[in-house]
Structure formats: C-alpha cells, structure tokens
Protein backbone atom coordinates (compact mmCIF):
# COMPACT_ATOMS: atom_id res chain seq x y z
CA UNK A 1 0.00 0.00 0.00
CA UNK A 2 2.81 2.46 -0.95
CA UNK A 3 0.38 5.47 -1.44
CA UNK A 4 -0.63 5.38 1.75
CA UNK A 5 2.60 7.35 2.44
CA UNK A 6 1.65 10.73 4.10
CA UNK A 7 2.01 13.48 1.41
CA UNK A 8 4.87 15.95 1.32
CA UNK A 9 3.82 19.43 0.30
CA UNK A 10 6.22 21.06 -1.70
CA UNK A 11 5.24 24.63 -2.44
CA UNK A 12 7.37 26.71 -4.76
CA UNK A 13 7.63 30.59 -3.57
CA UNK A 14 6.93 32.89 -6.47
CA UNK A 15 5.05 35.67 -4.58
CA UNK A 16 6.91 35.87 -1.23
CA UNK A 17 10.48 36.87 -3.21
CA UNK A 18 8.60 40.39 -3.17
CA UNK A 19 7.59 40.63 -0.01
CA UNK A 20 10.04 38.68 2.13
CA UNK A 21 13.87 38.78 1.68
CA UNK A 22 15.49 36.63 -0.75
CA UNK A 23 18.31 35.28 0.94
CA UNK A 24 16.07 34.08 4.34
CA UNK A 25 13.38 32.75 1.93
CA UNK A 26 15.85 30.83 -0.49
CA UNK A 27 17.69 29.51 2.48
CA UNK A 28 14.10 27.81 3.77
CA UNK A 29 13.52 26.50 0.22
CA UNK A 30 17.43 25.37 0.43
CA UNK A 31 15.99 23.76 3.91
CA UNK A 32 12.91 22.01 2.95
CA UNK A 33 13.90 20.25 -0.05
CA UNK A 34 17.18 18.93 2.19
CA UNK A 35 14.70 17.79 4.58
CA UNK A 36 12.60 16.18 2.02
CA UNK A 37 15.84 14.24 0.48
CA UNK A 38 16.53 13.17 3.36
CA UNK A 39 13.22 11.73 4.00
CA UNK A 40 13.84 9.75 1.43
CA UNK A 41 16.59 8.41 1.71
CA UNK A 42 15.64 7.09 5.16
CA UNK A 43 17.82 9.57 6.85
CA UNK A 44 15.78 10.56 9.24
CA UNK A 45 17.28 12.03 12.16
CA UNK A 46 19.37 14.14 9.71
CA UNK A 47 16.12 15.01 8.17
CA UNK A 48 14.66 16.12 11.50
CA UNK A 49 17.60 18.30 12.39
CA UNK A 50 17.24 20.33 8.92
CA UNK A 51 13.41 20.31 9.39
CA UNK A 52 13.27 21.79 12.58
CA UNK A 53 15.87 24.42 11.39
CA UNK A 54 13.55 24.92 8.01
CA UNK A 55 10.78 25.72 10.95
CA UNK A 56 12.64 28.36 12.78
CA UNK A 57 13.63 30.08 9.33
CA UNK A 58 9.69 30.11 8.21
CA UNK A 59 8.69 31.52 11.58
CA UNK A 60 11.20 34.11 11.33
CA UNK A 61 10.51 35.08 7.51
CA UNK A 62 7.34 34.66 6.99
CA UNK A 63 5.21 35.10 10.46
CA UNK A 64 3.70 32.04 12.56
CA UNK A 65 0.24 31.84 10.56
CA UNK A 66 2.22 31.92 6.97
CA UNK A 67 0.77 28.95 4.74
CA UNK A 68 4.51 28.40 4.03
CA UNK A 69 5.06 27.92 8.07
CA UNK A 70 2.57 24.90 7.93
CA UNK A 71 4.52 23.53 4.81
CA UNK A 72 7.10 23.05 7.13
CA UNK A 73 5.28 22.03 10.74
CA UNK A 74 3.98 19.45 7.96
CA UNK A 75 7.72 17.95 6.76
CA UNK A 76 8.83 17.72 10.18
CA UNK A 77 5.39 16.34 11.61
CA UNK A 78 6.10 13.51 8.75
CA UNK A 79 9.64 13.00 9.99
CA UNK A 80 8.46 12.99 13.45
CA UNK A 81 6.46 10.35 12.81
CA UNK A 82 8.72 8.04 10.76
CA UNK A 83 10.54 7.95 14.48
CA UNK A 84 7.45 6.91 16.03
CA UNK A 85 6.86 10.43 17.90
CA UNK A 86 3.42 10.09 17.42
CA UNK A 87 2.64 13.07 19.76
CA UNK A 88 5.01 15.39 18.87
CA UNK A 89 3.95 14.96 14.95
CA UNK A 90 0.00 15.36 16.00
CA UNK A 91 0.60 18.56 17.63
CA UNK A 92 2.52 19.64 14.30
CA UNK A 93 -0.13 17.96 12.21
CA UNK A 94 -2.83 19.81 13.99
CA UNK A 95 -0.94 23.28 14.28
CA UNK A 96 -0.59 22.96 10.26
CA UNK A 97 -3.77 21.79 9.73
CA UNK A 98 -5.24 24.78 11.19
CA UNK A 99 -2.93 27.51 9.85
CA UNK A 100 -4.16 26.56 6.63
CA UNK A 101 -7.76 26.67 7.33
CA UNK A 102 -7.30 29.82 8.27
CA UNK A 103 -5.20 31.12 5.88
CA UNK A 104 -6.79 29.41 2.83
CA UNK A 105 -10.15 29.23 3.91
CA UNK A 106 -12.19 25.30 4.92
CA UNK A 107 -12.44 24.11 1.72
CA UNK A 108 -8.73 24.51 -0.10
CA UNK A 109 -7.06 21.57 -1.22
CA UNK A 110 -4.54 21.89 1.19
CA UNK A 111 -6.42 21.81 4.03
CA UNK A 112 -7.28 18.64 2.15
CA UNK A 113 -3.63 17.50 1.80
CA UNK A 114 -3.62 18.60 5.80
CA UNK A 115 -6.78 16.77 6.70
CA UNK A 116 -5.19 13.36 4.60
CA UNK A 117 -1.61 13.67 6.35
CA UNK A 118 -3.34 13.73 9.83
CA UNK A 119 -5.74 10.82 9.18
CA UNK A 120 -2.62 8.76 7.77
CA UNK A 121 -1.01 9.73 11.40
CA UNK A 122 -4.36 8.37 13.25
CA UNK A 123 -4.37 5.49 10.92
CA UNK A 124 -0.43 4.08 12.15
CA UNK A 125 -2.05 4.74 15.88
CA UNK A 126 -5.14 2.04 15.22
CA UNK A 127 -7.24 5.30 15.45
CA UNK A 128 -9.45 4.26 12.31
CA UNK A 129 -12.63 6.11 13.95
CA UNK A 130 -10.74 9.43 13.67
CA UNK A 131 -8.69 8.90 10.57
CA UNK A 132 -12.14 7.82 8.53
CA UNK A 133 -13.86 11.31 9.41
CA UNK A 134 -10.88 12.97 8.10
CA UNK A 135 -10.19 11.05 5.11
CA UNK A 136 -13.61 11.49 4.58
CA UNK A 137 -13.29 15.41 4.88
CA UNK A 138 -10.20 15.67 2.83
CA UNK A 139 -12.22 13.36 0.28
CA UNK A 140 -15.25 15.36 -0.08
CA UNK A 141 -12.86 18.84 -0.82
CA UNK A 142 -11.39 17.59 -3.18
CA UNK A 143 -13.91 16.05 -5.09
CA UNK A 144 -16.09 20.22 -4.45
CA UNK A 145 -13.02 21.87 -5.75
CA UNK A 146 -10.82 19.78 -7.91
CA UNK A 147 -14.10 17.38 -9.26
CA UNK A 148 -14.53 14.11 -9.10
CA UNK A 149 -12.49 12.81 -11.49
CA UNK A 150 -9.02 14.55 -10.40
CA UNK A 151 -5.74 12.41 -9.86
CA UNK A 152 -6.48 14.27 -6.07
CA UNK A 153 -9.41 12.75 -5.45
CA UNK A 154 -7.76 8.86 -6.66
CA UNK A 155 -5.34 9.65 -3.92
CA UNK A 156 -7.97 10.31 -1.31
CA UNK A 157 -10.03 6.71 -2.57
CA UNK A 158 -6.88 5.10 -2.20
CA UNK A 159 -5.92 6.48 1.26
CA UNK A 160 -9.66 5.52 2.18
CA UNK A 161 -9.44 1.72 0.87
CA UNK A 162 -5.72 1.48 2.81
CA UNK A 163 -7.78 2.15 6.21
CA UNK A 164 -10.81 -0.10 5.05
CA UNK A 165 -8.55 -2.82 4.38
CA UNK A 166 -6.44 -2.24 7.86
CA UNK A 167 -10.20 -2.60 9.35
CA UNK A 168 -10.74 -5.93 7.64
CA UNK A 169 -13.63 -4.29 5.15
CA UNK A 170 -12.08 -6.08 2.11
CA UNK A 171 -15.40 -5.49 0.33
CA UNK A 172 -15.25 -1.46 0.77
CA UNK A 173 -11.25 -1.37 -0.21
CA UNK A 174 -11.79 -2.81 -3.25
CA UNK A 175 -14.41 -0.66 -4.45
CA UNK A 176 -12.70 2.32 -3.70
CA UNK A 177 -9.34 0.98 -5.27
CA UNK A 178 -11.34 0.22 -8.17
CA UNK A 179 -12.71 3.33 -8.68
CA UNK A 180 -9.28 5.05 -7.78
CA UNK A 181 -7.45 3.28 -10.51
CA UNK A 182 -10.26 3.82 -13.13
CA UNK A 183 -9.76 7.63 -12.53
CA UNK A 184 -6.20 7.61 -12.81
CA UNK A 185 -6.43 5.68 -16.05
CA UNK A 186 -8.98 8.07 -17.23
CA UNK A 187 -6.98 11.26 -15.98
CA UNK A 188 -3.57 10.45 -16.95
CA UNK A 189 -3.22 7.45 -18.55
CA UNK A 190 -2.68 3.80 -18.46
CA UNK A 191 1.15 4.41 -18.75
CA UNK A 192 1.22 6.35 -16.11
CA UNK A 193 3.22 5.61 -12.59
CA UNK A 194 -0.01 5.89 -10.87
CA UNK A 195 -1.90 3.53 -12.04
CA UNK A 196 0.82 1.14 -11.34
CA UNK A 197 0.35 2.34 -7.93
CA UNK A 198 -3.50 1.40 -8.03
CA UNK A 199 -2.31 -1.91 -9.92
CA UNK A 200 -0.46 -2.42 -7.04
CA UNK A 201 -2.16 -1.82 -4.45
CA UNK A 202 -5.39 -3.72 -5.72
CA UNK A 203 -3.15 -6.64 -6.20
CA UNK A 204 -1.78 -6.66 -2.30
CA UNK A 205 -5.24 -6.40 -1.44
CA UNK A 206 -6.37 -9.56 -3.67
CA UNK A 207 -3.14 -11.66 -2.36
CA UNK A 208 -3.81 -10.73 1.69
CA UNK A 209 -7.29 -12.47 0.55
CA UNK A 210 -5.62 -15.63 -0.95
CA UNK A 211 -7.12 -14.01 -4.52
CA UNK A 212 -3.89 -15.32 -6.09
CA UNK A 213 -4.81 -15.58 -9.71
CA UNK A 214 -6.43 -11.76 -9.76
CA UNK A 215 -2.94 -10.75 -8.43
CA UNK A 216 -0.76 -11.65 -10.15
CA UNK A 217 -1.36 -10.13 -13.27
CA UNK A 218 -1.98 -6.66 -11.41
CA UNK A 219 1.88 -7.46 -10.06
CA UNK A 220 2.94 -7.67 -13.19
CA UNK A 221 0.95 -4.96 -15.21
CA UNK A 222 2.40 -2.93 -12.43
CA UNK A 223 6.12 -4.00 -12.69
CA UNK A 224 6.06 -3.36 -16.56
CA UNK A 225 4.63 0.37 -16.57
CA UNK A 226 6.73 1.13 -13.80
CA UNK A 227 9.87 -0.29 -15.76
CA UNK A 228 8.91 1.91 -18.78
CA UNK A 229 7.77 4.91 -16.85
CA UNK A 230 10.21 5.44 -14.41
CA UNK A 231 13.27 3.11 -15.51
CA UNK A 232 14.76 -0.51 -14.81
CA UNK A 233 16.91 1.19 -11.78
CA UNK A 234 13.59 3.31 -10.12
CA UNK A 235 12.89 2.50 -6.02
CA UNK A 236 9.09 1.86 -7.05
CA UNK A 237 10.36 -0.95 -9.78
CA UNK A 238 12.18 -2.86 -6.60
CA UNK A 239 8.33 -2.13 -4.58
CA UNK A 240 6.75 -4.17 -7.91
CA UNK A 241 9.67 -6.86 -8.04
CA UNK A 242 8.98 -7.86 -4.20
CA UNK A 243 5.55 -8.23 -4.25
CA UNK A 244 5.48 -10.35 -6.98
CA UNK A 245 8.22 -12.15 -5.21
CA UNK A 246 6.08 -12.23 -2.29
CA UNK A 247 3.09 -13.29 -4.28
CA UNK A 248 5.26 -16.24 -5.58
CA UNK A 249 6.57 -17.13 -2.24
CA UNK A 250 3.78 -17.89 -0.47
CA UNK A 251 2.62 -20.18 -3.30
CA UNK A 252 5.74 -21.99 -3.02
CA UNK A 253 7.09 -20.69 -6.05
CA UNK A 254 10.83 -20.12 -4.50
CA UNK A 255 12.64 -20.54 -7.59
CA UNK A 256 10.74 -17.47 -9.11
CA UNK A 257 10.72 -15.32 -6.38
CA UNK A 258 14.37 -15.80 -5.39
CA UNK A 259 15.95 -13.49 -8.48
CA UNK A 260 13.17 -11.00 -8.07
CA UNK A 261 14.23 -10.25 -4.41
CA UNK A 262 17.85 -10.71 -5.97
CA UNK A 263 16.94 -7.94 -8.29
CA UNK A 264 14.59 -5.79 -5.82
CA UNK A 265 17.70 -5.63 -3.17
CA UNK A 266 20.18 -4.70 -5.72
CA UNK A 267 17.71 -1.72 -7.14
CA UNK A 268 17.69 -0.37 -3.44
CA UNK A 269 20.92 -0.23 -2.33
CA UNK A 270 22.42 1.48 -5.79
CA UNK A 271 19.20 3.88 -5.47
CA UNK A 272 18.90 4.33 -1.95
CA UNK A 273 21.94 3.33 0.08
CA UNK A 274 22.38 -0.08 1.87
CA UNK A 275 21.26 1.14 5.36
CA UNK A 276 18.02 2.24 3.90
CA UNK A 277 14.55 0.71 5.54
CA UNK A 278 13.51 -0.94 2.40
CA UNK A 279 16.62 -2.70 2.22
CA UNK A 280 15.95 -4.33 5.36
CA UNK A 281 12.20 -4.83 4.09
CA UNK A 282 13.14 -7.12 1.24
CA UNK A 283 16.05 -8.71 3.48
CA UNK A 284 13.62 -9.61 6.07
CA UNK A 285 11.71 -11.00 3.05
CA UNK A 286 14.49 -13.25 1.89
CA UNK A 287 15.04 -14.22 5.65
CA UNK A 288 11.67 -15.96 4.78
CA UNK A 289 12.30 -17.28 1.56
CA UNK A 290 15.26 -19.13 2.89
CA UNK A 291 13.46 -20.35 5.89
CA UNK A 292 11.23 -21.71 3.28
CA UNK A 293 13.54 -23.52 1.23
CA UNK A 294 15.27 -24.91 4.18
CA UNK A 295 18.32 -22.59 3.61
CA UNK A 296 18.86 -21.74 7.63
CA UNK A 297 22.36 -20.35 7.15
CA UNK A 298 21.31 -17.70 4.62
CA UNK A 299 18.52 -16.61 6.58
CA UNK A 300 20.43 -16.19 9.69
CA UNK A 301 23.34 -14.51 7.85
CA UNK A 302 20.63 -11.83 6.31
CA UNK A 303 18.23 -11.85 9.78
CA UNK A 304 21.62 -10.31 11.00
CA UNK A 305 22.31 -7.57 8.66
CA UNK A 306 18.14 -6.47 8.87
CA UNK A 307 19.35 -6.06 12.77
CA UNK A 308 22.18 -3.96 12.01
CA UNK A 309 20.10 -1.50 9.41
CA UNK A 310 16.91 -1.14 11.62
CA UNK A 311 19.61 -0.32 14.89
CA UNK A 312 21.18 2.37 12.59
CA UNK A 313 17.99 3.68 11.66
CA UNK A 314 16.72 4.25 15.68
C-alpha cells in the first residue's frame, strides 16, 4: 500500500520573493527540499535536524500563521512520525492543519492535503474512527473543488481503501481501489506511474485475501509500466519486483521469487543506500524465503544484517 505514504507538500515561492527577503526565503527552500531528500533516503534524524531548522527560518521570515510555516510544521510532523513520535507529529499535524484553514479558507485543497496527512497519522495509531472522518473530509474537498475525477481525489479513494482494508472491510477497499485506478487511467493514462500504484495496491489487497490468480497479473501490469515509466533502476520498480516475489513465495514458487528479491535488493541499495529501511524490508523478506527452502544459514546470515540497518535507523 505504498500510497498510503503521508504526502509531502512542496510549495514553490513565487510571490513571497517580493515581499520577504530573498536570501532568508531561499535559504528555507534550500531547507525544505534537504529535509525532504533526506526523508527519502531514510535519513531521518538528519532530516529532522534540517526540518526543525527549516521551521525556525519560516517563523522568522514569513510570520507564525504563513501557509509556508505549515509547509514546514507538515515535513517535520512527517519526519516525526517516521521515528514513532506520534505526539510530537499530531501537535505539528494539527498546528498545520489549522494555519491553513485559516489562511486558505475550509475548503482549499490543502487543508485537504492537511486533513489526509493527519488521518494517515491516526491510521499508524489504530485510530481508524478518527482517521475515517478525516479522510472522509479531505475526500469530499477535493472532489467540491478539484471534481470528481481529479488524480487528487484517486489519492484520497486510495488512502480511504488502505484504512478499510487495515479494518478488515475487504469489500469497501476494493471498491474504492477500483474506482481510484479507473480515474487515474482516465486522468492520466494507463502508462502512467499511478496507475501502477493502483495496480499495485489492488493486487496486495487480492493476495492478503488468498485471490492469487487476480494478483498476479496486477503485479505484473504494475512491474512493466513502472519499468517503462520510471526506468529498470527506479525504487518503485524494486516495490513491484517484491511483491510479486512475495506473491510467488507464499505459493511456493521459490525458484521465481528468489531473483526478483535478488533484483529488488540490488535496485535499493544502488538507489537508496544499503542502510536504507527498504533494504531491510526485502532482506527480512528473503530471511523468509530461505526459511522456506530450508536454507537456515542464509537466513540467519541476512536476519543479522536487517538487525544492524533497523539499529542504525533508531
């Protein structure tokens, strides 16, 4: 369920170069796209320590109630809670939320982006009750001021289907997947990395169920328009290689899904580093496959090095 990623908001300043000094408001743009790399590349505490200072330069240059102030309570609220500060990124969440409802007036699509990045935080907590109302706030805004068939409002279905699916409601997920890839096919085409994203995440959903035949050639449709799109080397290419690796796993296809993990691992460490948390994903994935095919000494070898990454990444 890759989408279900909280959003980043990345907001180019045109208008405040004449109103604000240059130099204080290119060094906050010089901030918050550092902090953003390092979000992801996994470097997180890094990230937090340019965030926060990203913070302190939009207060100063822009004013505490400046839309571009809840850009960044937003980045570091996301980095906050890829560390599991849960409070600390609701009170940033909330603080952003709110600056841009007042700001922007109720019903701007980034009070929807605000409303979605909260509910995604409520979500990781098991708070599905409070993440539904906002997803379902966020939804309804963007579908009043974007319409309903906007790449936006795909997002929101998407985001919506992730927490119906956490909830068990298989039956509700789909639907809203369904209708999430049919508007991105519509919107921006069938080529297009998002509907490989919908592909994808439709397929995880039909697997979890055991709905191996109707998975596997989403997987697939998937992995090929993300190869085309995006390149053989892209992160989201290794995401497509090991689920279909995972699909073939757990039908005791081992052979198969051996050289797509192969190929997924190798994809993330040139593209991401070898300490990165994906890395360790699709290790801890092998660790399984080798378990499976009675290879103990591999697995042990590789449940050692998913150790070492997630310890460097605490």
């Amino acid at each position: 369920m890759k989408e279900s990623t909280p959003t980043l908001i990345l907001i180019l300043i045109v208008a405040s170069l004449t109103i604000y000094g240059c130099a204080r408001v290119q060094s906050w743009n010089e901030l918050n796209d550092k902090s953003v790399a390092l979000y992801r590349q996994g470097r997180y505490l890094e990230g937090i320590k340019v965030a926060e200072e990203a913070l302190r330069v939009a207060e100063k240059t822009f004013g505490r109630d400046h839309p571009d102030v809840a850009t960044s309570l937003n980045n570091l609220a996301l980095l906050y809670k890829s560390q599991g500060r849960y409070t600390d990124a609701e009170a940033l969440y909330e603080r952003s939320l709110e600056i841009y409802e007042k700001a922007l007036e109720p019903d701007h699509p980034d009070v929807a982006t605000s409303l979605n990045n909260l509910a995604l935080l409520y979500k990781s907590q098991g708070r599905y009750t409070d993440a539904e109302a906002l997803y379902e706030r966020s939804l309804k805004i963007r579908e009043k001021a974007l319409g309903s068939g906007h790449p936006s409002v795909a997002t929101s279905l998407n985001n919506l289907a992730a927490l119906y699916w956490a909830q068990g409601k298989y039956t509700e997920a789909e639907a809203l997947y369904e209708r999430s890839l049919k508007i991105r096919e519509k919107a921006l085409g069938s080529g297009h990395p998002s509907v490989a994203t919908s592909l994808n995440n439709l397929a995880e959903l039909y697997r979890v169920q055991g709905k191996y035949n109707e998975a596997g050639p989403l997987y697939e449709r998937s992995l090929e328009i993300r190869e085309e799109a995006l390149g053989p080397d892209h992160p989201d290419v290794a995401n497509s290689l090991n689920n279909l690796a995972i699909l073939y796993r757990v039908q005791g296809m081992y052979t198969e899904a051996e050289p797509l993990y192969e190929r997924s691992l190798e994809i993330y460490e040139k593209a991401l580093g070898s300490d990165h948390p994906d890395v360790a994903t699709v290790l801890e994935n092998m660790v399984e496959l080798y378990k499976n095919m009675g290879m103990e000494e591999e697995a042990g070898k590789l449940k050692e090095r998913v150790e070492s990454i997630r310890s460097n990444n605490e």
